[in-house]
PDB file of N, CA and C in Angstrom:
ATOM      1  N   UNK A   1     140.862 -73.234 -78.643  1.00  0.00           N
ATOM      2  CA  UNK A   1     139.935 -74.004 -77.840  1.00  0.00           C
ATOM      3  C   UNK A   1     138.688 -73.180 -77.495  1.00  0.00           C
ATOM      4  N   UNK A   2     139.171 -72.289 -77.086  1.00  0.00           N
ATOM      5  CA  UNK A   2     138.066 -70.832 -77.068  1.00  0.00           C
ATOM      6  C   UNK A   2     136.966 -71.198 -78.119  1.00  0.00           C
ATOM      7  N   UNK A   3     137.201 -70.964 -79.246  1.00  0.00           N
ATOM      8  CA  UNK A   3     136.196 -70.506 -80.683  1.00  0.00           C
ATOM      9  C   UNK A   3     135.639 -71.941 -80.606  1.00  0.00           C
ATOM     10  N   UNK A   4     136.193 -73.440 -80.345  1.00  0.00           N
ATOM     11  CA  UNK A   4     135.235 -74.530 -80.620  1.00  0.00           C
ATOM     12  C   UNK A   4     134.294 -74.753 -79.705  1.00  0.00           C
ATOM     13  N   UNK A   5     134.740 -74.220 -78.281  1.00  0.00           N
ATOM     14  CA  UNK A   5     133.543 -73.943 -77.801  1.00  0.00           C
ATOM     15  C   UNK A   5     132.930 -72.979 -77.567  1.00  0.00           C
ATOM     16  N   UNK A   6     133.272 -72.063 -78.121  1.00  0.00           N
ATOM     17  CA  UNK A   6     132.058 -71.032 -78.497  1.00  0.00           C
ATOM     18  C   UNK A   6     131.007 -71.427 -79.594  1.00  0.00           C
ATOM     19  N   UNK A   7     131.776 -71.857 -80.202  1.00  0.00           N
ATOM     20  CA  UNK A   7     130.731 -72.989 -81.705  1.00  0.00           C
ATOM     21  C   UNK A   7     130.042 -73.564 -80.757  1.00  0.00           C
ATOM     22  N   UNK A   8     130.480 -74.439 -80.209  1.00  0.00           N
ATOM     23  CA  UNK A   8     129.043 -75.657 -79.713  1.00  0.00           C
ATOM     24  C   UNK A   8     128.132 -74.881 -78.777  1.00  0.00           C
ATOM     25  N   UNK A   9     128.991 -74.265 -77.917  1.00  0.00           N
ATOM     26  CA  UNK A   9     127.841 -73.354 -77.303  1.00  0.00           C
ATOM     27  C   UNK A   9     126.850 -73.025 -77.494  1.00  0.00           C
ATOM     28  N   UNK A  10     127.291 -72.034 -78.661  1.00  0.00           N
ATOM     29  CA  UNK A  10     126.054 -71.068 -79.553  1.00  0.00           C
ATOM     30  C   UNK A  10     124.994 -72.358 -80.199  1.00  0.00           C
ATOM     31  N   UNK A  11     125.887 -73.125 -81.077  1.00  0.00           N
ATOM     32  CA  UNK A  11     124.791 -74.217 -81.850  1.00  0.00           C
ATOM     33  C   UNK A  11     124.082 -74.650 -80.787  1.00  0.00           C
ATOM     34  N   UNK A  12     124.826 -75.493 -79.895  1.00  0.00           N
ATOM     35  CA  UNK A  12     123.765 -76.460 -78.472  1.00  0.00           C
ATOM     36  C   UNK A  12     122.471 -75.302 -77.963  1.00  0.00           C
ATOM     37  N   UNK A  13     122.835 -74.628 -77.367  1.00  0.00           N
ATOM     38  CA  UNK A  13     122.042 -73.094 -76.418  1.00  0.00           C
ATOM     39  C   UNK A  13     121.128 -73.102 -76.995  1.00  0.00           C
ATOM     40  N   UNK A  14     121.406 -72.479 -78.609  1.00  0.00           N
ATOM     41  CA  UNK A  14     120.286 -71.936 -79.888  1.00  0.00           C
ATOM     42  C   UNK A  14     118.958 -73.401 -80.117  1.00  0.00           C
ATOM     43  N   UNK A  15     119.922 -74.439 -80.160  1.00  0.00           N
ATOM     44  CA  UNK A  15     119.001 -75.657 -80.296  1.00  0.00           C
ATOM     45  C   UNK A  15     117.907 -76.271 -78.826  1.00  0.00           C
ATOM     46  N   UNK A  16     118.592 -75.711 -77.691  1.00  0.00           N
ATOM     47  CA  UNK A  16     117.604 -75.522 -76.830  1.00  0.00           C
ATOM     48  C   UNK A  16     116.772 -75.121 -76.477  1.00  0.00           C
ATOM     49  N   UNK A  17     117.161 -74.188 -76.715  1.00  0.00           N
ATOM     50  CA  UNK A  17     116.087 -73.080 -76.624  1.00  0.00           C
ATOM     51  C   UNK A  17     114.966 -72.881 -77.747  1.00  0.00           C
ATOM     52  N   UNK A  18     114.665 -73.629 -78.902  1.00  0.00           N
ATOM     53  CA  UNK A  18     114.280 -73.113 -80.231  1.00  0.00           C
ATOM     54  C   UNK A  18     113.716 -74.559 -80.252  1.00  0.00           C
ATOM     55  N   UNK A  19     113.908 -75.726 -80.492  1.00  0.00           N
ATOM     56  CA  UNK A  19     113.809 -76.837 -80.294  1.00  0.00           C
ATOM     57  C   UNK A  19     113.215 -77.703 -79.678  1.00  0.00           C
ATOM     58  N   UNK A  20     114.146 -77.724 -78.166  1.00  0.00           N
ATOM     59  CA  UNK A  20     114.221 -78.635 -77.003  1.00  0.00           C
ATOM     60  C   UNK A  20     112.390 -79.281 -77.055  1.00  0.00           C
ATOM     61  N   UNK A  21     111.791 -79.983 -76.127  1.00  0.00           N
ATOM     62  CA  UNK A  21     111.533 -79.904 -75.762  1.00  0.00           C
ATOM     63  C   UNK A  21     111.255 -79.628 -73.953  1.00  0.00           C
ATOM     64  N   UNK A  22     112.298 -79.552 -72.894  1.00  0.00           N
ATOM     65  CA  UNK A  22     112.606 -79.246 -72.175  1.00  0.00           C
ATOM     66  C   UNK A  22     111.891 -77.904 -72.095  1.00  0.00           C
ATOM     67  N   UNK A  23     112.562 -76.573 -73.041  1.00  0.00           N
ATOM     68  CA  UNK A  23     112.240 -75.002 -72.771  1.00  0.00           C
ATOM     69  C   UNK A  23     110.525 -75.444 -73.589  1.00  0.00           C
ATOM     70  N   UNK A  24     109.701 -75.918 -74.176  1.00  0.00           N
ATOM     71  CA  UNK A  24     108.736 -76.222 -74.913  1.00  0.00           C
ATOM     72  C   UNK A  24     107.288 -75.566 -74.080  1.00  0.00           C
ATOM     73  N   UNK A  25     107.549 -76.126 -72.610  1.00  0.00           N
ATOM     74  CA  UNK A  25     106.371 -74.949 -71.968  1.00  0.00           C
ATOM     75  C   UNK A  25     107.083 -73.615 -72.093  1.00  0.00           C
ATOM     76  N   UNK A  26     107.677 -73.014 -71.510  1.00  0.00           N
ATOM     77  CA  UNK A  26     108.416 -72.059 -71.197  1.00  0.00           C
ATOM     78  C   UNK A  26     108.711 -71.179 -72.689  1.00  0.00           C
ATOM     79  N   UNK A  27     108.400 -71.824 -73.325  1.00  0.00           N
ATOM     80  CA  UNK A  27     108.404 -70.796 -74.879  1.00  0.00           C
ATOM     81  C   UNK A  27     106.846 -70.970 -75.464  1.00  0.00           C
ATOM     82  N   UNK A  28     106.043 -71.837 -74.804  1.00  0.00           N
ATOM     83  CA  UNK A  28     104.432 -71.609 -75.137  1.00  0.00           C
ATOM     84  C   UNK A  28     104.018 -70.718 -74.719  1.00  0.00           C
ATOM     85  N   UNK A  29     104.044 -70.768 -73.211  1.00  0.00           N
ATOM     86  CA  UNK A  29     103.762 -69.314 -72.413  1.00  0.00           C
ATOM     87  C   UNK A  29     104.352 -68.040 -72.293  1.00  0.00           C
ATOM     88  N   UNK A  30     105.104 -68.117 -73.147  1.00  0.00           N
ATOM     89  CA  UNK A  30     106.057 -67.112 -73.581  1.00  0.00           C
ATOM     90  C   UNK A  30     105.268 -66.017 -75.391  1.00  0.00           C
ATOM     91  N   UNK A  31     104.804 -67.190 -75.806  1.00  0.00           N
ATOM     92  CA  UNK A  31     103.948 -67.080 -77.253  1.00  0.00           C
ATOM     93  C   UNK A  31     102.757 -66.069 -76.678  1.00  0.00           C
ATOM     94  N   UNK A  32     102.461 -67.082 -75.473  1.00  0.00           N
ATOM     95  CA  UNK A  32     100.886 -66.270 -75.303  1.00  0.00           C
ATOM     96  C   UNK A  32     101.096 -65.033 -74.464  1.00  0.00           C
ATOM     97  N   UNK A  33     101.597 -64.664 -73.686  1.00  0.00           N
ATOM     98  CA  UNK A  33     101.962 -63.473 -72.710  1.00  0.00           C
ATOM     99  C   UNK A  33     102.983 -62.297 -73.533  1.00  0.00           C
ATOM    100  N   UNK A  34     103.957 -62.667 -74.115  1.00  0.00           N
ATOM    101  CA  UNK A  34     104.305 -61.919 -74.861  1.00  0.00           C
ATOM    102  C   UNK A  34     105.000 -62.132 -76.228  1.00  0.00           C
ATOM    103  N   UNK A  35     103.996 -61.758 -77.189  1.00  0.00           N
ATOM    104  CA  UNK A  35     104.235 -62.457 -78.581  1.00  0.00           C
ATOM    105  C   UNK A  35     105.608 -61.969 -79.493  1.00  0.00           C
ATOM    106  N   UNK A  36     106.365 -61.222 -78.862  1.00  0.00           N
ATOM    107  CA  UNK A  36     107.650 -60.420 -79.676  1.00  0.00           C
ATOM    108  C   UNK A  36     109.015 -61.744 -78.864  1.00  0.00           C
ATOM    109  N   UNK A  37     108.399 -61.528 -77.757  1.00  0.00           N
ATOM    110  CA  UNK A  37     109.653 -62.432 -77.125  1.00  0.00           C
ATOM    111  C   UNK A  37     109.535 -63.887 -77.758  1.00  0.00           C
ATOM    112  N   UNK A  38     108.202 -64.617 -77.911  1.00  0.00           N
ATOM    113  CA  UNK A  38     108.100 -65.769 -78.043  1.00  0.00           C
ATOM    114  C   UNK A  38     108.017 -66.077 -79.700  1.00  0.00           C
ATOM    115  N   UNK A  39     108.291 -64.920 -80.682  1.00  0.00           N
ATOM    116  CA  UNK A  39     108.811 -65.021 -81.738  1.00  0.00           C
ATOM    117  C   UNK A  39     110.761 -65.367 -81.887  1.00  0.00           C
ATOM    118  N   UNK A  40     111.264 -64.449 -80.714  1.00  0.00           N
ATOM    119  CA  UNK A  40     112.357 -64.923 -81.208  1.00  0.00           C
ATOM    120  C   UNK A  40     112.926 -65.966 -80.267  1.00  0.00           C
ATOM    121  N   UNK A  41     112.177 -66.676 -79.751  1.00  0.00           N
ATOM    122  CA  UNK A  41     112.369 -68.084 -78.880  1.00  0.00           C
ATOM    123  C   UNK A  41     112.024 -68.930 -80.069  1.00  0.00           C
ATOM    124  N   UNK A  42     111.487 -68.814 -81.243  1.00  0.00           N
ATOM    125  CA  UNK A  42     111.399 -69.457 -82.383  1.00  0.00           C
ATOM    126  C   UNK A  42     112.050 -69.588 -83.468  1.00  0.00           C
ATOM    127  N   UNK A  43     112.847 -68.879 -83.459  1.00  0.00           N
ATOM    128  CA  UNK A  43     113.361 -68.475 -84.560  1.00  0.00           C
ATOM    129  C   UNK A  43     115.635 -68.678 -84.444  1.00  0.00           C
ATOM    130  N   UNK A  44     115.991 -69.742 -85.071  1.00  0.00           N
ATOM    131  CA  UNK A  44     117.135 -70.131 -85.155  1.00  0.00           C
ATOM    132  C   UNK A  44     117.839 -68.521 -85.336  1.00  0.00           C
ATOM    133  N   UNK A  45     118.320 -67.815 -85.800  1.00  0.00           N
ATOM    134  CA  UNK A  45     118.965 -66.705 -85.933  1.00  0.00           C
ATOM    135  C   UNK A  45     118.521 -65.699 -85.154  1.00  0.00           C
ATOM    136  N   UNK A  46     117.166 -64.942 -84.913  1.00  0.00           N
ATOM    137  CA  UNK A  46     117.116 -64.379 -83.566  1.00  0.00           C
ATOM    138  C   UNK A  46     118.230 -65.577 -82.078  1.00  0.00           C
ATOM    139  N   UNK A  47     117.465 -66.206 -82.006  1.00  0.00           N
ATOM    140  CA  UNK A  47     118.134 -66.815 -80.511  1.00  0.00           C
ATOM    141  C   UNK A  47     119.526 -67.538 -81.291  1.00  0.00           C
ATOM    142  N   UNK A  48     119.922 -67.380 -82.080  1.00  0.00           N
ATOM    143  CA  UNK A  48     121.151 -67.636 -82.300  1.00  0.00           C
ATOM    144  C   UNK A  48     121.927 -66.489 -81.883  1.00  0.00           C
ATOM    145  N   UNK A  49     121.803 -65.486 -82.174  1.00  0.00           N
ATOM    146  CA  UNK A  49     121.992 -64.133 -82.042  1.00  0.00           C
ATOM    147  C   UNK A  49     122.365 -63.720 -80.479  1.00  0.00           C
ATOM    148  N   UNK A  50     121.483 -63.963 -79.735  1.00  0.00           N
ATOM    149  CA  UNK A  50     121.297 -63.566 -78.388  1.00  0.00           C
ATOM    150  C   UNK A  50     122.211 -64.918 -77.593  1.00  0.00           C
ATOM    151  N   UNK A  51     122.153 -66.085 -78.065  1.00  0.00           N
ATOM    152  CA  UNK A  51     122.685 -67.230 -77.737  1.00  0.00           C
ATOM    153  C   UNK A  51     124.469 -66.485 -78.031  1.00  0.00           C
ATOM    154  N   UNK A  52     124.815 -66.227 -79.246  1.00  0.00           N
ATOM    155  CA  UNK A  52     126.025 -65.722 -79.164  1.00  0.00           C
ATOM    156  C   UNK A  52     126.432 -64.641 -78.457  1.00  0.00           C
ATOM    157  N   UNK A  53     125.651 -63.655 -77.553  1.00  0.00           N
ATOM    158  CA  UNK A  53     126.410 -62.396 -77.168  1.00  0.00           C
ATOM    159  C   UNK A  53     126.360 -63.163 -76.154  1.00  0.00           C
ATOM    160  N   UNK A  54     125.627 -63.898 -75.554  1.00  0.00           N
ATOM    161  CA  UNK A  54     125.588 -64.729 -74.091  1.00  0.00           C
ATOM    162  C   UNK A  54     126.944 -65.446 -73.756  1.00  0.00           C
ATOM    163  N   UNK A  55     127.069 -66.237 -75.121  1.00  0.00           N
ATOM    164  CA  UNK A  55     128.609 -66.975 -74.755  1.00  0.00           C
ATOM    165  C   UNK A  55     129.413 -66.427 -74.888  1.00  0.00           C
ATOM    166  N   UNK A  56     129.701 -65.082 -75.987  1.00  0.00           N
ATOM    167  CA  UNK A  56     130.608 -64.656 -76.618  1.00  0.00           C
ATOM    168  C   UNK A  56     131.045 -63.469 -74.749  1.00  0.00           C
ATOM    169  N   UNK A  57     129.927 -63.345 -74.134  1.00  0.00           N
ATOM    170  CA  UNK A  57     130.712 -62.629 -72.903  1.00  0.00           C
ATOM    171  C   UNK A  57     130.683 -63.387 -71.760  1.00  0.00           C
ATOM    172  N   UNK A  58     130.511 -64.786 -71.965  1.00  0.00           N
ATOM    173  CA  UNK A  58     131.467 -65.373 -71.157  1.00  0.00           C
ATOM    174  C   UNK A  58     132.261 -65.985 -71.188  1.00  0.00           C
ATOM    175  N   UNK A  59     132.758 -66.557 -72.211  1.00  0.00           N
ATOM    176  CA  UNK A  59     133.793 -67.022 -72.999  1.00  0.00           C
ATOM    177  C   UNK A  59     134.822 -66.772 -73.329  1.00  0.00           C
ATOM    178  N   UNK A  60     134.460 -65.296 -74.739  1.00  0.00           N
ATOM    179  CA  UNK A  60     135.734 -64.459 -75.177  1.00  0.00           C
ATOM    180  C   UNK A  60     135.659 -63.664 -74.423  1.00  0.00           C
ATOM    181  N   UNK A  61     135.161 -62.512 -74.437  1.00  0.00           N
ATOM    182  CA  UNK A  61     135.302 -60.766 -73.757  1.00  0.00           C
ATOM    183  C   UNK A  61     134.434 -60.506 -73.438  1.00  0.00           C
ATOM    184  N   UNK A  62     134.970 -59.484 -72.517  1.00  0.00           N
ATOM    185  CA  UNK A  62     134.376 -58.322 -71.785  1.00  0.00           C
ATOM    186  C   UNK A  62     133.586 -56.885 -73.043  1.00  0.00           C
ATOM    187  N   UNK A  63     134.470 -56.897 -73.544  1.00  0.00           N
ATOM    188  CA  UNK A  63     134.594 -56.097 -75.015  1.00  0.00           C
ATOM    189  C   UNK A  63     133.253 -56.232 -75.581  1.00  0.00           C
ATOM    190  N   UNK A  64     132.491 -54.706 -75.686  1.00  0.00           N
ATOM    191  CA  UNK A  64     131.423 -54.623 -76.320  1.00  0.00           C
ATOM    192  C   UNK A  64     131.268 -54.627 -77.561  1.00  0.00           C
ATOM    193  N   UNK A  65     132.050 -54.540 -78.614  1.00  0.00           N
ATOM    194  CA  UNK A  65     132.675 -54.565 -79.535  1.00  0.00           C
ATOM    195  C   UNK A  65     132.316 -55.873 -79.771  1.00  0.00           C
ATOM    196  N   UNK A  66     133.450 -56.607 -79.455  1.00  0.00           N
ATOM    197  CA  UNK A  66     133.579 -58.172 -79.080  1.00  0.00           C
ATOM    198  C   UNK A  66     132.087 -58.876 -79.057  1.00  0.00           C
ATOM    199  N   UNK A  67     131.838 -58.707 -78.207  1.00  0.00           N
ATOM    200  CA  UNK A  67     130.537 -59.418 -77.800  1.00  0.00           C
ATOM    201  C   UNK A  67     129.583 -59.302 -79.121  1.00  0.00           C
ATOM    202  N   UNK A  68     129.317 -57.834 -79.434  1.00  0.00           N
ATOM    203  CA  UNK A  68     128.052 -57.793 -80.559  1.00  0.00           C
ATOM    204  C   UNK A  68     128.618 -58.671 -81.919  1.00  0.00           C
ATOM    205  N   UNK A  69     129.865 -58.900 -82.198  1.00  0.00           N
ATOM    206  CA  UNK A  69     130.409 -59.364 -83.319  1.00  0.00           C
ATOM    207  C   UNK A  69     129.675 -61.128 -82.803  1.00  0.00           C
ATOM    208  N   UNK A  70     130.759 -61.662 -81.572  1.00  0.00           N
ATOM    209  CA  UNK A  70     129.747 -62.506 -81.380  1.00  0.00           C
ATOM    210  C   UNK A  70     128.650 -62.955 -81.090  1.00  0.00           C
ATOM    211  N   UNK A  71     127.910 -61.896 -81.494  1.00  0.00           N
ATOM    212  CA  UNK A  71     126.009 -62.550 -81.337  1.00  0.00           C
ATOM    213  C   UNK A  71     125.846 -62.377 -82.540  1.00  0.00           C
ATOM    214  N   UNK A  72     126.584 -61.760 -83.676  1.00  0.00           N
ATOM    215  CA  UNK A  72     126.628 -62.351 -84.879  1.00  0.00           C
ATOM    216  C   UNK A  72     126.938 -63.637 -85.533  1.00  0.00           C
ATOM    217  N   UNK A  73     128.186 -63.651 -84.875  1.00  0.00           N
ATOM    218  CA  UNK A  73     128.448 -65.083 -85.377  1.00  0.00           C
ATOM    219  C   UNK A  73     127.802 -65.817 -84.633  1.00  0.00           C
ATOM    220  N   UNK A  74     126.903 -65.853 -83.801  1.00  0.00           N
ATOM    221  CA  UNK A  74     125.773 -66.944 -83.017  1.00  0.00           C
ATOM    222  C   UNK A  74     124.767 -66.993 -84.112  1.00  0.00           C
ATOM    223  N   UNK A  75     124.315 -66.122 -84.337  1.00  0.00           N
ATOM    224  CA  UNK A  75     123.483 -65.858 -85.374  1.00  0.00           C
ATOM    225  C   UNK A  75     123.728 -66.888 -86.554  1.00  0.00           C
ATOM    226  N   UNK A  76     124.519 -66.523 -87.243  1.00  0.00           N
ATOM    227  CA  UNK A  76     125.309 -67.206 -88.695  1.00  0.00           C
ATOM    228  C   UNK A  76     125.692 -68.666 -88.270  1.00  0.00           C
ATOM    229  N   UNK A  77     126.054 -68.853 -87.138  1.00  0.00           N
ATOM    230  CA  UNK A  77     126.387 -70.404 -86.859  1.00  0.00           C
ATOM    231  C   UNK A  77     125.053 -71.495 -86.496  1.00  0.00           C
ATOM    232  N   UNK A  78     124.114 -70.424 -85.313  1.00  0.00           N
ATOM    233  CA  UNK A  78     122.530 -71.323 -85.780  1.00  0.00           C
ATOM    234  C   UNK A  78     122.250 -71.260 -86.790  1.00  0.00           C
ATOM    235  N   UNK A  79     121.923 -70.426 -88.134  1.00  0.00           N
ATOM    236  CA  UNK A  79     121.121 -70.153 -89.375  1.00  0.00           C
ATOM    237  C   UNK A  79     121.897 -71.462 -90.067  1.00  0.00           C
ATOM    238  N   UNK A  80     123.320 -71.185 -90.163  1.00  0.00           N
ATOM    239  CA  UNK A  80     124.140 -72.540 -90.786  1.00  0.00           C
ATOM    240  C   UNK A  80     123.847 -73.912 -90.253  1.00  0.00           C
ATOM    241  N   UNK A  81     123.831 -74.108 -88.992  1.00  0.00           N
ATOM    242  CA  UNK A  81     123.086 -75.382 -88.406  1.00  0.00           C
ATOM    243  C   UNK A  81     122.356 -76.050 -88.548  1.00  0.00           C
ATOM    244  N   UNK A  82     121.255 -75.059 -88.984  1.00  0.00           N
ATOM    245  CA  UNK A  82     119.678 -75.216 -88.929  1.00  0.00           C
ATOM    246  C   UNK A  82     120.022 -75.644 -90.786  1.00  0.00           C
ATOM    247  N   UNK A  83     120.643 -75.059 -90.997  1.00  0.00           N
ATOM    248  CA  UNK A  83     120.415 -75.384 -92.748  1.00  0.00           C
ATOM    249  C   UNK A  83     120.936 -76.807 -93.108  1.00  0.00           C
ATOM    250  N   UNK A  84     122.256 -76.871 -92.739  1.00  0.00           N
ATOM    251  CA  UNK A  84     122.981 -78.322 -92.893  1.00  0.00           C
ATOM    252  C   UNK A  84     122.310 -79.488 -92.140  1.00  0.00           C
ATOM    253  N   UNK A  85     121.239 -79.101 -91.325  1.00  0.00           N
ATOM    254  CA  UNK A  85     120.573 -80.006 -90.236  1.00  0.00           C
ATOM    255  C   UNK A  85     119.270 -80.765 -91.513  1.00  0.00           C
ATOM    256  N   UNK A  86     118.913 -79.761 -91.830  1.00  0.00           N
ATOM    257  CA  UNK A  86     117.538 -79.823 -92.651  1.00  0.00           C
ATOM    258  C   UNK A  86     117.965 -80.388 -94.058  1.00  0.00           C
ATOM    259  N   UNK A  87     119.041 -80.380 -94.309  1.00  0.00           N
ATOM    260  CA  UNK A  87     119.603 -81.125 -95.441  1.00  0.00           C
ATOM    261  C   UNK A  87     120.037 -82.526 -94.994  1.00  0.00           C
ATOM    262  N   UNK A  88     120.719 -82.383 -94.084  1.00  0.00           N
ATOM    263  CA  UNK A  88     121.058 -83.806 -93.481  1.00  0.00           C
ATOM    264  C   UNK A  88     119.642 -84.474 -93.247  1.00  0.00           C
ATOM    265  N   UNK A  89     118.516 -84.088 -92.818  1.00  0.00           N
ATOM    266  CA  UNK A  89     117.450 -84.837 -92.708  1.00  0.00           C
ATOM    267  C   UNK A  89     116.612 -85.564 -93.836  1.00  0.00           C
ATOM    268  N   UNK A  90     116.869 -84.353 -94.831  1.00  0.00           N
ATOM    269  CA  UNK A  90     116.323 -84.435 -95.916  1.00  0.00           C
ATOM    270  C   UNK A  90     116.588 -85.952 -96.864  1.00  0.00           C
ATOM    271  N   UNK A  91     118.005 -85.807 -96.769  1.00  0.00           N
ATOM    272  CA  UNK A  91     118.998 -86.399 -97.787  1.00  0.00           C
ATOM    273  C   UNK A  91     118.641 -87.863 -97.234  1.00  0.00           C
ATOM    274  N   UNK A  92     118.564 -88.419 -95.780  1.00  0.00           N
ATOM    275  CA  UNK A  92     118.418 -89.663 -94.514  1.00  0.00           C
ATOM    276  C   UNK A  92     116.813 -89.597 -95.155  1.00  0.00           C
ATOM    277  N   UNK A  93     116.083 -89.183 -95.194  1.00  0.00           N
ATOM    278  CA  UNK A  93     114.701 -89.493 -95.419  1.00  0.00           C
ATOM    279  C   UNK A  93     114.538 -89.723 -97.122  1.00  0.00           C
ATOM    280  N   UNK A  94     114.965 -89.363 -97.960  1.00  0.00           N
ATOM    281  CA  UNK A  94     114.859 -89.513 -99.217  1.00  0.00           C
ATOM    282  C   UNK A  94     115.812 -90.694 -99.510  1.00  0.00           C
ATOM    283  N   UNK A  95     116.406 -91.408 -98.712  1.00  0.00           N
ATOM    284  CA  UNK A  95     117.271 -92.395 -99.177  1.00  0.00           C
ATOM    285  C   UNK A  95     116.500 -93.781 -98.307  1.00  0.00           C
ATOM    286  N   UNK A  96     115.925 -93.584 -97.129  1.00  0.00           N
ATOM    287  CA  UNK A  96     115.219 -94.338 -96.766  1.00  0.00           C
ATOM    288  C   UNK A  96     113.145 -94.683 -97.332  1.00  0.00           C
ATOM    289  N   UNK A  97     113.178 -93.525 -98.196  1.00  0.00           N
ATOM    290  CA  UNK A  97     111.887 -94.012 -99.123  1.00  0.00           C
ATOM    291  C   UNK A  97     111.874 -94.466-100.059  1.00  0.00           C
ATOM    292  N   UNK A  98     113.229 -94.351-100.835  1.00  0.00           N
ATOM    293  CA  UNK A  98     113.797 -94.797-101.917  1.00  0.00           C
ATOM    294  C   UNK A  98     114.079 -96.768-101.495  1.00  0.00           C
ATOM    295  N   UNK A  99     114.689 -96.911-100.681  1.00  0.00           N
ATOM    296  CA  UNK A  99     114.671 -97.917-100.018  1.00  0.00           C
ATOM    297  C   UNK A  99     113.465 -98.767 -99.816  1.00  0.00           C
ATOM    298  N   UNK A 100     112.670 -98.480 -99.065  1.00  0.00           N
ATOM    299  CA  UNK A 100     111.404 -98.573 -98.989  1.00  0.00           C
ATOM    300  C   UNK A 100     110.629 -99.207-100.459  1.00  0.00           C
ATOM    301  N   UNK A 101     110.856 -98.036-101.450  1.00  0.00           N
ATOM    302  CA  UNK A 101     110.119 -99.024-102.718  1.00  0.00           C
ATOM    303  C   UNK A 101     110.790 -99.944-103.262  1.00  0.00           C
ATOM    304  N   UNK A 102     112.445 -99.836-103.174  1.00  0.00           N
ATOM    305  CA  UNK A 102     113.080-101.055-103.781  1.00  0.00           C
ATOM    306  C   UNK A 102     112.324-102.334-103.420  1.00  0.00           C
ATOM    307  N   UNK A 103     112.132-102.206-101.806  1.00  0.00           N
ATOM    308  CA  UNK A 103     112.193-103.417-101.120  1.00  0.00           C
ATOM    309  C   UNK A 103     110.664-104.397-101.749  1.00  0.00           C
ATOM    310  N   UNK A 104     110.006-103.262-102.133  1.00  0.00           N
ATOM    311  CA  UNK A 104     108.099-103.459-102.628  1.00  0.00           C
ATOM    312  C   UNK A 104     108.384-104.523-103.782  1.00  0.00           C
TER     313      UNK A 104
END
């Protein structure tokens, strides 16, 4: 039960933060004041990354060990997200233009 929600965690968190519009000021002014931080407020695998040591120590362990493994797998589980997301969009939009000219 642990690891599935450590999955959604990391995926949900990473997609907030990177995404949302909610954090959307808060990562603009983040761009302009400091441009290293507000790169990896952009970026699915940076804040996947940081999204996983976040859950991974409150979740699984205390364990430093522990923890850095999971801000890896935060990492690898946004990058995977973000990929199957962008395919899933892809695949929904190319079937609805296809559609589209049948109908012409």
């Amino acid at each position: 039960m642990n690891l599935l929600l450590f999955i959604g965690s990391v995926i949900g968190m990473t997609n907030i933060v990177v995404d949302s519009t909610i954090i959307a000021p808060i990562r603009n002014w983040t761009k302009t004041k400091c441009p290293k931080l507000g790169e990896l407020m952009t970026c699915h695998q940076c804040s996947g990354f940081w999204c996983g040591l976040i859950c991974g120590w409150i979740s699984i362990s205390n364990n430093v060990t522990t923890i850095f493994v999971c801000g890896c797998a935060g990492s690898f589980l946004a990058t995977i997200n973000l990929i199957l997301t962008d395919l899933l969009i892809s695949k929904t939009e190319y079937v609805l233009n296809n559609e589209e000219k049948d109908s012409e």
